[in-house]
N, C-alpha and C. Protein backbone atom coordinates (compact mmCIF):
# COMPACT_ATOMS: atom_id res chain seq x y z
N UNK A 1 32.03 61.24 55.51
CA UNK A 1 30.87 62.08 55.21
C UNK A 1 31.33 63.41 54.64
N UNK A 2 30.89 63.84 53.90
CA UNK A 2 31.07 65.48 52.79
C UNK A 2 30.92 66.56 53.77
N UNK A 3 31.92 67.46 53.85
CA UNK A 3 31.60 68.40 54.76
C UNK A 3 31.65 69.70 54.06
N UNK A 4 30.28 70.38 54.69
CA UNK A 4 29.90 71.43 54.35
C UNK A 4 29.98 72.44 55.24
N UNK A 5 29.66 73.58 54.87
CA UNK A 5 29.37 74.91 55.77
C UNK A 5 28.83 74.86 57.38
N UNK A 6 27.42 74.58 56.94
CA UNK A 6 26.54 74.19 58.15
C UNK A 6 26.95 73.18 58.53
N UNK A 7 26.76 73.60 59.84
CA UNK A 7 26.41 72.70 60.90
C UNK A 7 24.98 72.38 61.27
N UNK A 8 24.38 71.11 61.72
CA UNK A 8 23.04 71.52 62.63
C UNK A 8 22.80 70.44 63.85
N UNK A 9 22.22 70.87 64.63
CA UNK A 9 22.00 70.08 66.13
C UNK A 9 20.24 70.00 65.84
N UNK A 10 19.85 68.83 66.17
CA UNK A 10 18.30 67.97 65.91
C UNK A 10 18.25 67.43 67.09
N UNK A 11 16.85 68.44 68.11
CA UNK A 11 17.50 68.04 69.56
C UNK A 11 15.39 67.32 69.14
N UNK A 12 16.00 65.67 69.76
CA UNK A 12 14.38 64.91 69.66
C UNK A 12 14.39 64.24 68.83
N UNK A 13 14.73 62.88 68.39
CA UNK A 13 14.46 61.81 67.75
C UNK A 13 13.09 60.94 67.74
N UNK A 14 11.80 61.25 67.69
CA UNK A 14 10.89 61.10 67.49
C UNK A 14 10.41 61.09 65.85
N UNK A 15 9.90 60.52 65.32
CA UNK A 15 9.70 60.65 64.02
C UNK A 15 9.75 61.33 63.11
N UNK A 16 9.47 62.74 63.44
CA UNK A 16 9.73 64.25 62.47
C UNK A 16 11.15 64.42 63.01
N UNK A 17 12.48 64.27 63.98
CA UNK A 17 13.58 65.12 64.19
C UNK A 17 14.45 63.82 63.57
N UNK A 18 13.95 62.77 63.90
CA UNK A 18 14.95 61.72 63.03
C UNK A 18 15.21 61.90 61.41
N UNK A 19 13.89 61.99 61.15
CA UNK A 19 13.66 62.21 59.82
C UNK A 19 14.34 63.68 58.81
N UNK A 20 14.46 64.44 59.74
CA UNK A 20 15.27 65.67 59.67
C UNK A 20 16.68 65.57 59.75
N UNK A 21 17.13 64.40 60.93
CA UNK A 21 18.15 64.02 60.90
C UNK A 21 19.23 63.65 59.95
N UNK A 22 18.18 62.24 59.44
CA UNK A 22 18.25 61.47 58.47
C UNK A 22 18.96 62.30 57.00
N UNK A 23 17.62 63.17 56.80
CA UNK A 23 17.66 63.50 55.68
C UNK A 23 18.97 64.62 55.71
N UNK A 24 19.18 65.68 56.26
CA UNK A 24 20.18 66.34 56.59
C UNK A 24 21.92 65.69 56.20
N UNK A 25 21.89 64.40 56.83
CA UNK A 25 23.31 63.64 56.57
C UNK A 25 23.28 63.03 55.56
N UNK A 26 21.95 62.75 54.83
CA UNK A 26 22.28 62.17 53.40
C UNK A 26 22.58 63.33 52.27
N UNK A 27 22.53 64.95 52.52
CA UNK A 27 22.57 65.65 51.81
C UNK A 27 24.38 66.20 52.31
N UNK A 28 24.68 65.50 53.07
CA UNK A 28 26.34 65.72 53.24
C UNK A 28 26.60 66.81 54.57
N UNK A 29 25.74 67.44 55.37
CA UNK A 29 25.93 68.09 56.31
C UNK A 29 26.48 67.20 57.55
N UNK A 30 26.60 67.95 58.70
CA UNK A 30 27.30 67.50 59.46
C UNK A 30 25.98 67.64 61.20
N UNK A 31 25.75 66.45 61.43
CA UNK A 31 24.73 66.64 62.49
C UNK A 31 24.67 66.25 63.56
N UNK A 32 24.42 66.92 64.68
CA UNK A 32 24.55 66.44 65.78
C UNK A 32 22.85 66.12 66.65
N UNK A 33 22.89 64.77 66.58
CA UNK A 33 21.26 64.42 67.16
C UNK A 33 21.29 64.08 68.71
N UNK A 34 20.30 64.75 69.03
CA UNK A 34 20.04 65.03 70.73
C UNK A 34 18.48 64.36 70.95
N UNK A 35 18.84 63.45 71.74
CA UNK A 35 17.41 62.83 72.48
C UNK A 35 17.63 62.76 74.32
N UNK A 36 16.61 62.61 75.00
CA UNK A 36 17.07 62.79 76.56
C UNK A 36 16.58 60.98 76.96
N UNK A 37 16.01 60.42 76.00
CA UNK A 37 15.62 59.07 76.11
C UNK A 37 16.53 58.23 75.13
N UNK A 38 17.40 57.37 76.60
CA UNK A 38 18.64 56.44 75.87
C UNK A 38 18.43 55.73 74.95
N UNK A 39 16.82 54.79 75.15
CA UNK A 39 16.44 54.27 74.21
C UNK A 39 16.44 54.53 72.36
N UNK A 40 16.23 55.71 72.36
CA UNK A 40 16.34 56.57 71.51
C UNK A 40 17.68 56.68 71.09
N UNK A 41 18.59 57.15 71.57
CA UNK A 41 19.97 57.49 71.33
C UNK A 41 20.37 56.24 71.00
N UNK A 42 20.41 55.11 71.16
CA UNK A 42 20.77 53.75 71.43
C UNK A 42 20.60 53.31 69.86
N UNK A 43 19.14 53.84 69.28
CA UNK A 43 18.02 53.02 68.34
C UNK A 43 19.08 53.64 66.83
N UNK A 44 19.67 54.85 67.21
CA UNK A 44 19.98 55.54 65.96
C UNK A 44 21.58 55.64 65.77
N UNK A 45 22.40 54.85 66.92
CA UNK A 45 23.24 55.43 67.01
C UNK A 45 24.74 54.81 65.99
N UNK A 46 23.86 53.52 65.37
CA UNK A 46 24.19 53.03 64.12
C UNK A 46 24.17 54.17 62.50
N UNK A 47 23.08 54.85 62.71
CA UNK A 47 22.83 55.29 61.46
C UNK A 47 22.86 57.17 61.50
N UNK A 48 22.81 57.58 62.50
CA UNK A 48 23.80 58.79 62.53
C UNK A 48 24.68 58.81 63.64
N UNK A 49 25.85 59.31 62.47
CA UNK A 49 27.16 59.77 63.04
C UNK A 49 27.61 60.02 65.11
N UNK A 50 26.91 61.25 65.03
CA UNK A 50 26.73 61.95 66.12
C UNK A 50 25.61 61.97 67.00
N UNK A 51 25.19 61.03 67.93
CA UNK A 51 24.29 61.11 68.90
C UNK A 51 24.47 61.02 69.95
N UNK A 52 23.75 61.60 71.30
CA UNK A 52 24.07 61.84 72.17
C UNK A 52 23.01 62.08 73.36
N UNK A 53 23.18 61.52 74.46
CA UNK A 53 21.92 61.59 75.29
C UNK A 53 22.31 62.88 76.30
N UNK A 54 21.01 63.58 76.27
CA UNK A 54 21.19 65.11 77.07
C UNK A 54 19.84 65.42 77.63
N UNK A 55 19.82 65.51 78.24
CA UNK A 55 18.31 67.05 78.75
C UNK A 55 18.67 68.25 78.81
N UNK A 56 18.10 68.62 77.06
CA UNK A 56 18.12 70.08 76.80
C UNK A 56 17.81 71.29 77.54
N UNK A 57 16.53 70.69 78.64
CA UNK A 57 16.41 71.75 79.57
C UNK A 57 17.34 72.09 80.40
N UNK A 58 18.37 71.81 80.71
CA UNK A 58 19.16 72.23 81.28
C UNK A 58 20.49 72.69 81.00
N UNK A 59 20.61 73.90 81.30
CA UNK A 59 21.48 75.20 80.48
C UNK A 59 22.96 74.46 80.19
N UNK A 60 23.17 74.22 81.09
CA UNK A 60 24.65 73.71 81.58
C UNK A 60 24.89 72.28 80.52
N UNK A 61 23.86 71.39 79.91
CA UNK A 61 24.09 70.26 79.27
C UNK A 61 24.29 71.24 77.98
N UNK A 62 23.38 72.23 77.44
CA UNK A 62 23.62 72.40 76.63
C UNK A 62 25.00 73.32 75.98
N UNK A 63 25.35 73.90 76.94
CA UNK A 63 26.75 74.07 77.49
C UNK A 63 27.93 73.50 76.72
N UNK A 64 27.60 72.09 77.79
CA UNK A 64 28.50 71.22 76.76
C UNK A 64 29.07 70.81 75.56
N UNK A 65 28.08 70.72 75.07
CA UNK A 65 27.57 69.95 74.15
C UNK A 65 28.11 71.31 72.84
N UNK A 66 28.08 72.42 73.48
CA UNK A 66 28.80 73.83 72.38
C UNK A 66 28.12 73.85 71.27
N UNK A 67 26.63 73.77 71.94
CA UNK A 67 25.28 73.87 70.54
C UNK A 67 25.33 75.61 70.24
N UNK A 68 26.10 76.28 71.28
CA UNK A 68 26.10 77.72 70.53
C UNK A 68 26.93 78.05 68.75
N UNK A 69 27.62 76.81 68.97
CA UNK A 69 28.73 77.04 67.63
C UNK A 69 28.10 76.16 66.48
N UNK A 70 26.43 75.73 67.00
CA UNK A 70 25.95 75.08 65.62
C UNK A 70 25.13 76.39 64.83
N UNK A 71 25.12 76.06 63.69
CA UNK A 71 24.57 76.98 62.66
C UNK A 71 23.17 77.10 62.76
N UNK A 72 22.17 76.15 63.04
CA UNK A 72 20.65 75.97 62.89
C UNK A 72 20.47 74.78 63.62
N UNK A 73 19.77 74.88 65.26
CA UNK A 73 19.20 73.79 65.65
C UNK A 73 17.63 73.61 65.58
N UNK A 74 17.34 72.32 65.71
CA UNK A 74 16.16 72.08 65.54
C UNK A 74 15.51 71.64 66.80
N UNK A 75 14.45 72.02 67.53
CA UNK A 75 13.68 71.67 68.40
C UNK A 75 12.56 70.87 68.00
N UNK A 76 12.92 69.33 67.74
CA UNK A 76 12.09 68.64 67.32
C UNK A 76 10.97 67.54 68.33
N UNK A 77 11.27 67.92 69.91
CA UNK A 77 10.58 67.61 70.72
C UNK A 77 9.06 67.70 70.70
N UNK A 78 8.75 66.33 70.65
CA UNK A 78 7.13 66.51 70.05
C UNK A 78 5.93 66.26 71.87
N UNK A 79 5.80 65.68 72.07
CA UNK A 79 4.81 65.32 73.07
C UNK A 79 5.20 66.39 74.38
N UNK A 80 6.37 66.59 74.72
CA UNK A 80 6.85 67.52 75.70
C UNK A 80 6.30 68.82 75.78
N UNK A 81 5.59 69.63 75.50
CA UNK A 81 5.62 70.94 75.14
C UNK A 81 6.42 71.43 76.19
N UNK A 82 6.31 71.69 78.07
CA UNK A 82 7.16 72.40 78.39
C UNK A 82 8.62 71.50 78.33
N UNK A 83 9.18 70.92 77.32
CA UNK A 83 10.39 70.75 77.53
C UNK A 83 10.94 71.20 75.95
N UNK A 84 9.82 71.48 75.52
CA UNK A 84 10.44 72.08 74.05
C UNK A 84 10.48 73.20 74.27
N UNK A 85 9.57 74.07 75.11
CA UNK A 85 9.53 75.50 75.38
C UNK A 85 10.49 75.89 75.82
N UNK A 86 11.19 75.23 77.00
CA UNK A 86 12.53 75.83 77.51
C UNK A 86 13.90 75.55 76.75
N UNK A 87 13.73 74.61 75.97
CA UNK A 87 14.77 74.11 75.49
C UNK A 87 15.01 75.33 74.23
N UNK A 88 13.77 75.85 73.53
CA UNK A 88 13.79 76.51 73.16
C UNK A 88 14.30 78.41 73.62
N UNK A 89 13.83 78.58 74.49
CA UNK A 89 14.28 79.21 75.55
C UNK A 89 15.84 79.54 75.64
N UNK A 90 16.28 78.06 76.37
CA UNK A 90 17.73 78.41 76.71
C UNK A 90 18.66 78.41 75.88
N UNK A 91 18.13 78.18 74.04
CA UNK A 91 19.14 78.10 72.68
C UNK A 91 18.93 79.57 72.35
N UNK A 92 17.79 80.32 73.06
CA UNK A 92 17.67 81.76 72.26
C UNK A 92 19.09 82.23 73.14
N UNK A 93 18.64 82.02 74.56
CA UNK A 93 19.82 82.42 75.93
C UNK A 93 21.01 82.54 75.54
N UNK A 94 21.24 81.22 74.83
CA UNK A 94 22.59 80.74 74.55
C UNK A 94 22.82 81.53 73.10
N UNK A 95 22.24 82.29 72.27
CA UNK A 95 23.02 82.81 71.35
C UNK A 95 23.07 82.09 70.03
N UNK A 96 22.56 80.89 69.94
CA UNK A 96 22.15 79.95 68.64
C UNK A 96 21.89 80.79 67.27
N UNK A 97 22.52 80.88 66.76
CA UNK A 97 22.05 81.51 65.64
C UNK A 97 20.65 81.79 64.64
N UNK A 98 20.09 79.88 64.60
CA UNK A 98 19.09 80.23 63.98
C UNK A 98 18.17 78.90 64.83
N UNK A 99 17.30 79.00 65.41
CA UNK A 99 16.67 78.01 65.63
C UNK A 99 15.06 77.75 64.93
N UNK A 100 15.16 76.87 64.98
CA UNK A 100 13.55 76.28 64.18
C UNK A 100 12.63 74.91 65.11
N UNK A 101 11.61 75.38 65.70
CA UNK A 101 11.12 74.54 66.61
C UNK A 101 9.63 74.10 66.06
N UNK A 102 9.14 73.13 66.46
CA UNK A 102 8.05 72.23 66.11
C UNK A 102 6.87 72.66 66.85
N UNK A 103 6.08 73.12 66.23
CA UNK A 103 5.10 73.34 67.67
C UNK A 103 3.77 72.02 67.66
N UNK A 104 3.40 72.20 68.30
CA UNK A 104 2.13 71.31 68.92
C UNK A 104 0.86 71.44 67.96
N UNK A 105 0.46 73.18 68.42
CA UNK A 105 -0.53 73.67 67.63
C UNK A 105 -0.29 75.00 67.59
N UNK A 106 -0.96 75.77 67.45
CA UNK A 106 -0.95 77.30 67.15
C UNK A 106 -0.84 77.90 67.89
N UNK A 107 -1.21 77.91 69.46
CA UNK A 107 -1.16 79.14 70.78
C UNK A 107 0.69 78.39 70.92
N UNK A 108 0.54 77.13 70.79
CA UNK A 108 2.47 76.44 70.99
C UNK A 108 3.23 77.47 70.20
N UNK A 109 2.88 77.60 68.65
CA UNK A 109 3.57 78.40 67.73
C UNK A 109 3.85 79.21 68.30
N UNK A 110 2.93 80.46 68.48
CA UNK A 110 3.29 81.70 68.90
C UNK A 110 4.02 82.20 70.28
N UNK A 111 3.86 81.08 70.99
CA UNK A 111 4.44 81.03 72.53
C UNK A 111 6.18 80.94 71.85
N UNK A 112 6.04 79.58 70.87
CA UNK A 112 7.54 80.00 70.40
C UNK A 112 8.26 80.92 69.51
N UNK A 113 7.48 81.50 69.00
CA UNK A 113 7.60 82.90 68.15
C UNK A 113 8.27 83.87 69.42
N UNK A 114 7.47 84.21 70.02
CA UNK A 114 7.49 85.36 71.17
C UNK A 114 9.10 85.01 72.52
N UNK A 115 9.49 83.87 72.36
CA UNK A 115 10.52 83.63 73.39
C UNK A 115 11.43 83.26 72.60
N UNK A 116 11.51 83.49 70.70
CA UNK A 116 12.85 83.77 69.78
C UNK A 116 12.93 82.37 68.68
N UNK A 117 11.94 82.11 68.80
CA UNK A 117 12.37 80.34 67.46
C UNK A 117 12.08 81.54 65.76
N UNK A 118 13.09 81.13 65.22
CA UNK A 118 13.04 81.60 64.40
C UNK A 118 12.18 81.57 63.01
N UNK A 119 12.06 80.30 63.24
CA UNK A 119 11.08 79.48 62.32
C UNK A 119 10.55 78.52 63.19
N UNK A 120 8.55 78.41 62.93
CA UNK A 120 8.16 78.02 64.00
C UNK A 120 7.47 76.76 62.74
N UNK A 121 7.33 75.53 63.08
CA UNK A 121 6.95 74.33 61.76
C UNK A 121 5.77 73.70 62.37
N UNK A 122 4.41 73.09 61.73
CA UNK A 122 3.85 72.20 61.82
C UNK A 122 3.69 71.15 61.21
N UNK A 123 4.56 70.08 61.66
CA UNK A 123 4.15 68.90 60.93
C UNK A 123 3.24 68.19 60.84
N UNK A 124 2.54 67.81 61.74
CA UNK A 124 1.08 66.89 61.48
C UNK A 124 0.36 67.86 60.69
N UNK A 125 0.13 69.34 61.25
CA UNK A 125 -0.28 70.16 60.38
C UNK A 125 -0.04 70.12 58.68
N UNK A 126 1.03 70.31 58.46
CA UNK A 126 1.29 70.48 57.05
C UNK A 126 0.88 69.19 56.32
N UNK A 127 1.48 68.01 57.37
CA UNK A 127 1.03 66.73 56.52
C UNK A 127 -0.20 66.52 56.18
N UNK A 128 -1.53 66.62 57.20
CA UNK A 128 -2.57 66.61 57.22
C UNK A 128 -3.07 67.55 55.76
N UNK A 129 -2.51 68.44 55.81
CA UNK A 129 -3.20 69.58 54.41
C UNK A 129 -2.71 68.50 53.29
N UNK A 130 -1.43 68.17 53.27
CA UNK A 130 -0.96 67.63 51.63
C UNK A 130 -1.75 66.23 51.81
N UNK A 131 -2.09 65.34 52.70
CA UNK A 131 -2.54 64.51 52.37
C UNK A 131 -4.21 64.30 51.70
N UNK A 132 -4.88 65.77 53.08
CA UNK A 132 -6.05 66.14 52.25
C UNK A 132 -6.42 66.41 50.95
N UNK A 133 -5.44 67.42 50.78
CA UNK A 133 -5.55 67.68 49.28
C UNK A 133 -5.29 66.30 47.99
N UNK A 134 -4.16 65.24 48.45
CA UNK A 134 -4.21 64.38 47.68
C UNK A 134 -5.45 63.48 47.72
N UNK A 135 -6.01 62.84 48.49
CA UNK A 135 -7.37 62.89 48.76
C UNK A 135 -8.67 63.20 47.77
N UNK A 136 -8.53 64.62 47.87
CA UNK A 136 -9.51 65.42 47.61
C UNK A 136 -9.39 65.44 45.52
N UNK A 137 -7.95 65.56 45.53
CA UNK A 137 -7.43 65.91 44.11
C UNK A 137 -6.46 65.02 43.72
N UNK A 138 -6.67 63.34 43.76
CA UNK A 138 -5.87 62.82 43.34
C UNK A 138 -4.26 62.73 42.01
N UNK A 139 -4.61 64.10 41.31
CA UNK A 139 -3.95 64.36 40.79
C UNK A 139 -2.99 65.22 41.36
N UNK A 140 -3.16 65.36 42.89
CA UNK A 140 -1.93 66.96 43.65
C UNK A 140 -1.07 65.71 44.01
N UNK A 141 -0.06 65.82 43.97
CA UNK A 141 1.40 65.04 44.04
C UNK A 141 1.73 65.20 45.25
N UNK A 142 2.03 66.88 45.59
CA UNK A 142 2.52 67.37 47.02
C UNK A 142 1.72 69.16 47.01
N UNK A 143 1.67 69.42 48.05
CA UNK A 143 0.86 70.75 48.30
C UNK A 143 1.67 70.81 49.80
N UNK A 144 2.10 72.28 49.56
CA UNK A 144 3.07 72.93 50.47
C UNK A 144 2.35 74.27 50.96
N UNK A 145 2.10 74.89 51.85
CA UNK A 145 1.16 76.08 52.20
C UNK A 145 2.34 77.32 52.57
N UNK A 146 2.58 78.21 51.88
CA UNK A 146 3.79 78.78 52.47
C UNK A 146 2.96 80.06 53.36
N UNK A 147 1.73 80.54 53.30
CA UNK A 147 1.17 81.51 53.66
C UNK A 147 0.04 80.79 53.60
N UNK A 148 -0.92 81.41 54.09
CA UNK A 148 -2.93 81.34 53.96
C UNK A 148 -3.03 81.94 52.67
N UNK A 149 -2.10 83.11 51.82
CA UNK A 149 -2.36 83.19 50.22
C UNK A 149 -1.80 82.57 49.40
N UNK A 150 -0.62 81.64 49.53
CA UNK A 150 0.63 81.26 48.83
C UNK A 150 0.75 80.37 48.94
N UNK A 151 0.54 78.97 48.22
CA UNK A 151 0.89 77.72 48.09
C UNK A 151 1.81 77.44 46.73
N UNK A 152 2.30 76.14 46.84
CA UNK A 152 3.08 75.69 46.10
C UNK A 152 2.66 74.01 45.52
N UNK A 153 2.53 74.02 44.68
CA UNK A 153 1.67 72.44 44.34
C UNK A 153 2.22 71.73 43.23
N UNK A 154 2.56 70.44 43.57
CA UNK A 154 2.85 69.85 42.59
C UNK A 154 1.98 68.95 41.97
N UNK A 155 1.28 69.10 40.63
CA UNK A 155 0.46 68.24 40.33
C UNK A 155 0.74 67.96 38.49
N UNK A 156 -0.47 66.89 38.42
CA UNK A 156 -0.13 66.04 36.91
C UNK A 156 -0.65 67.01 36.29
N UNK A 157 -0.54 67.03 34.72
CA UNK A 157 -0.63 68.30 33.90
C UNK A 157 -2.66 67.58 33.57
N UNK A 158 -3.52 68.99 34.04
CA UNK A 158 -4.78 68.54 33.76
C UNK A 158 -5.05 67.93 31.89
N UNK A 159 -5.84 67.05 32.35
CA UNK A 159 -6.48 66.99 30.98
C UNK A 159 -6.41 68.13 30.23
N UNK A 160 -7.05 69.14 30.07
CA UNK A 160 -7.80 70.13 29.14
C UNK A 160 -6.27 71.23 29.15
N UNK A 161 -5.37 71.35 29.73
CA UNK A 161 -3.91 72.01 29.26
C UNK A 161 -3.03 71.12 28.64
N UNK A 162 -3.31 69.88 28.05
CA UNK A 162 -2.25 68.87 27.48
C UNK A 162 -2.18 69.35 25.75
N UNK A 163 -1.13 69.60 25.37
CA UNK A 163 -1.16 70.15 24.09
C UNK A 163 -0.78 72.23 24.07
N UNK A 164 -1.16 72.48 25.11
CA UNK A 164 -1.39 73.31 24.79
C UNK A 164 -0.10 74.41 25.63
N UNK A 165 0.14 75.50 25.17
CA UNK A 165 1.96 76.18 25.74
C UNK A 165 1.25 76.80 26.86
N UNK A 166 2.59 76.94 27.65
CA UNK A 166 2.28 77.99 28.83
C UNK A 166 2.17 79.37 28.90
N UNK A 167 2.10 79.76 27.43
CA UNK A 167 1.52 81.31 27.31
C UNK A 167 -0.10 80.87 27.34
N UNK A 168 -0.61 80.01 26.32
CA UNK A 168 -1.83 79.57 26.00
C UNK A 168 -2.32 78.82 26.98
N UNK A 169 -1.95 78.43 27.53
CA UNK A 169 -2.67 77.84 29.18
C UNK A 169 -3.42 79.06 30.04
N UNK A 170 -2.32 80.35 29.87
CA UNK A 170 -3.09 81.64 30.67
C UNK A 170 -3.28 81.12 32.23
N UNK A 171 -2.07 80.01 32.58
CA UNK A 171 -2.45 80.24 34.43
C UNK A 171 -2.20 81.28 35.22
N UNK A 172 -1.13 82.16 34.92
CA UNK A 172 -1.23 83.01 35.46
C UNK A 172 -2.51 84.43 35.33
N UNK A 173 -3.05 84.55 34.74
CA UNK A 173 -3.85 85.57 34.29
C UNK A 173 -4.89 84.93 34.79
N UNK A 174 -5.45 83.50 34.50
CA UNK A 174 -6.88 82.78 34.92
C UNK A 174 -6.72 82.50 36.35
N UNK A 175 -5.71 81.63 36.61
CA UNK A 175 -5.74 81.18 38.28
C UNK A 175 -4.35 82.23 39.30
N UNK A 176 -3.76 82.70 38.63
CA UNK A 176 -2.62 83.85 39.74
C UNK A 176 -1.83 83.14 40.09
N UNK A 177 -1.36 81.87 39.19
CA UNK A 177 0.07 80.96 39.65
C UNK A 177 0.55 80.67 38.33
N UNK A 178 2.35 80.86 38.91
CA UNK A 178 3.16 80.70 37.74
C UNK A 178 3.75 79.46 37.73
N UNK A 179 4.01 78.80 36.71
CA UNK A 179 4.81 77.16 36.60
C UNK A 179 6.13 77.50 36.52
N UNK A 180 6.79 77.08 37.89
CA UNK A 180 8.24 77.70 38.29
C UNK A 180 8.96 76.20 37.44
N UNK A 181 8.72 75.22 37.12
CA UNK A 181 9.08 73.73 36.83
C UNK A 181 8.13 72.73 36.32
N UNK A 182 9.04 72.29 35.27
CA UNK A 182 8.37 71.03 34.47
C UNK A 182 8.94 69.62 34.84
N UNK A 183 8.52 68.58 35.55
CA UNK A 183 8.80 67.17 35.38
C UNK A 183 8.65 66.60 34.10
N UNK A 184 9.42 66.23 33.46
CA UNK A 184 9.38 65.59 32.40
C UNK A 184 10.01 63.96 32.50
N UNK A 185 9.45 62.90 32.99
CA UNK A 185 10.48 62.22 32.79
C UNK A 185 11.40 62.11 34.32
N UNK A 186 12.59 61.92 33.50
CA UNK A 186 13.93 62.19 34.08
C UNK A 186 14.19 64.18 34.18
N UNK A 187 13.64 64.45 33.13
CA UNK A 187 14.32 65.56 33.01
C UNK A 187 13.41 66.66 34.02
N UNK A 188 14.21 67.82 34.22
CA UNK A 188 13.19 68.98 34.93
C UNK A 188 13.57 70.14 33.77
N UNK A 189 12.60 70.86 33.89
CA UNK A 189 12.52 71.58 33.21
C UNK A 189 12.60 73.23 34.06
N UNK A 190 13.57 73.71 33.73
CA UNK A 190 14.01 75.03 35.12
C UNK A 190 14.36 76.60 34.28
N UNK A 191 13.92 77.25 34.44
CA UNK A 191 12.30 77.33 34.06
C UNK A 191 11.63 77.47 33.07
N UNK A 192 10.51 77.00 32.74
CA UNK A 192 9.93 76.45 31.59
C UNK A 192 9.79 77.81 31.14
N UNK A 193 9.96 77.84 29.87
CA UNK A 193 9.60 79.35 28.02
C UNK A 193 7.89 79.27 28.02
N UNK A 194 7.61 80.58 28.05
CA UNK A 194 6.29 80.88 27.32
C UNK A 194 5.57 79.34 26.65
N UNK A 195 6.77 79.27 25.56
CA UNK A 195 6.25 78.17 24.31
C UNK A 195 6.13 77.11 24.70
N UNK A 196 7.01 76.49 25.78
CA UNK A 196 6.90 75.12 26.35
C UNK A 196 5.53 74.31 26.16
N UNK A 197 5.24 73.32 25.68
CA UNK A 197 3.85 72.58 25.77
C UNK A 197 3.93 71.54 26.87
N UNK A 198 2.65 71.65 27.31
CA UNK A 198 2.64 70.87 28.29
C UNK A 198 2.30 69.51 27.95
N UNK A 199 2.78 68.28 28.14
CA UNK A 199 2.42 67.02 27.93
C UNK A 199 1.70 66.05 28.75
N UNK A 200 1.54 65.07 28.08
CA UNK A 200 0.24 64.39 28.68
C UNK A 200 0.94 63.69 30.14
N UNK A 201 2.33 63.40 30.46
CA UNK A 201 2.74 62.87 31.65
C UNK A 201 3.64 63.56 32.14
N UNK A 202 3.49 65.42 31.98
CA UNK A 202 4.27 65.99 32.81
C UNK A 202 3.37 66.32 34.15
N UNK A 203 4.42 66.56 34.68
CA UNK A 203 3.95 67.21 36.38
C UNK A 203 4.23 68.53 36.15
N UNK A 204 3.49 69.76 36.68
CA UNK A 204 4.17 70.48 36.91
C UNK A 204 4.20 71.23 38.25
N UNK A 205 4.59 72.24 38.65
CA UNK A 205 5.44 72.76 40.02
C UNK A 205 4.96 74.18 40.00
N UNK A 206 4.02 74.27 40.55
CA UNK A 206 3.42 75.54 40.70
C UNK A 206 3.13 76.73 41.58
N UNK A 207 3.69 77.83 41.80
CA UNK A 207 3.46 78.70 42.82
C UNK A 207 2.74 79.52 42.53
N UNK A 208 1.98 80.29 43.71
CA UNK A 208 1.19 81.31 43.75
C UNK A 208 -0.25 81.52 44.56
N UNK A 209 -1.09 82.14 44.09
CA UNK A 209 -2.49 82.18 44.67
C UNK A 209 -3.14 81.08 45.25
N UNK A 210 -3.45 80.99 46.40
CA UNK A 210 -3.63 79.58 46.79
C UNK A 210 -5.24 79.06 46.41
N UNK A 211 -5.80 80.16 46.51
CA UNK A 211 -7.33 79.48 45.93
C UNK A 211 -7.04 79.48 44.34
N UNK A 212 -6.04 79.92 43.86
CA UNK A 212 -6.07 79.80 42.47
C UNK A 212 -5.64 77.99 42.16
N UNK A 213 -4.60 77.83 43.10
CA UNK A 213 -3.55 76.85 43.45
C UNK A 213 -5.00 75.27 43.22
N UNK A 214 -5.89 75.76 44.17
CA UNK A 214 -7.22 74.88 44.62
C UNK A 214 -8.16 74.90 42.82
N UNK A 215 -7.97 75.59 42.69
CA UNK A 215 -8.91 75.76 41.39
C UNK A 215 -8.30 75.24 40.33
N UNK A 216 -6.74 75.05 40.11
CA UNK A 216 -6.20 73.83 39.22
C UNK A 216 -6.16 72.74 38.99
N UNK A 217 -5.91 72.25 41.38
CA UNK A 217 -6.37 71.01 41.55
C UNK A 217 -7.25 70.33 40.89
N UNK A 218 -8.43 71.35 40.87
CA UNK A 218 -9.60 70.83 40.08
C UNK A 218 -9.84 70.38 39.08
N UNK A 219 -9.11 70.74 38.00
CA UNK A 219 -9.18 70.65 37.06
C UNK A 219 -8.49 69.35 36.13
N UNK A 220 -9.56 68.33 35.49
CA UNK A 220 -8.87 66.99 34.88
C UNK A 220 -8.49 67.10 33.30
């Protein structure tokens, strides 16, 4: 396996920390996955490297295990809340550099905000928005919420901008989002010229104003 800089520890093999897992070692990092259910440890222990059965709540396992010398762990414990809370807890204790924990819902978030997660994530949350929006705007590809003002959207180039450049489109001036990227194809386009025209089967990659973001969706 390619070794890089980071390190990271993915404590919870449940569907969102596997998947984090997963994806993490196919990009060449180096990972160490933590579940407290053998079953679990057992299920994965073919397809990542490093797994290991622990209960994070307890200071002394994590101890072991010398999750202080990982770069970014993940608290991906989903149904548990008080076992994500402390676990969370005893990685601030322990000096972890950067941790990033999953919360439940929103009073979860901020409970983990306030006792040191550095980055606090909702996944059903986030999924739920991008799937709505695809839904809603079959043409949104992916929709990412980085703020309540600031989204990021990937969608097919509307009808009524095909032909026409990204000075002459005027998204930024009409809707308050700039086209950071063009799908073309195979190719990406990083970052697209004034003159660029947009074509009839590009995607493009859009940041900015989020009701502006909603008001493109719209548009066929």
């Amino acid at each position: 396996m390619a070794k890089k800089e980071k390190q990271f520890a993915v404590i919870g093999l449940g569907r969102f920390g596997a998947s984090v897992a997963m994806t993490l070692l196919k990009l060449g990092y180096e990972v160490l996955a933590i579940d407290s259910n053998p079953e679990q440890v057992q299920k994965f222990s073919d397809s990542i490297t490093h797994v290991v059965q622990a209960d994070t709540t307890d200071e002394n396992a994590l101890k072991e295990l010398g999750i202080r010398n990982f770069d970014t762990v993940v608290v991906a414990i989903g149904a548990d809340i008080q076992a994500n809370t402390m676990t969370t807890l005893l990685l601030k204790d322990l000096g972890v550099n950067r941790i990033v924990a999953k919360a439940s819902n929103t009073l979860h978030g901020k409970m983990l905000q306030k006792i040191g997660a550095d980055q606090v994530v909702y996944p059903e949350r986030d999924m739920g928005q991008r799937v709505a929006h695809n839904l809603a705007a079959p043409n949104v590809l992916d929709y990412i919420e980085l703020s309540p003002e600031v989204s990021i959207v990937e969608v097919s180039a509307p009808q009524m901008l095909i032909g026409k450049s990204l000075a002459e489109a005027k998204l930024r001036s009409v809707y308050g989002i700039n086209v950071v990227a063009i799908k073309r194809g195979e190719e990406m386009i990083v970052p697209p010229l004034p003159d660029e025209k947009i074509l009839a089967q590009d995607i493009l990659i859009v940041v900015g104003d989020s009701v502006g973001a909603q008001r493109l969706e719209e548009l066929q």
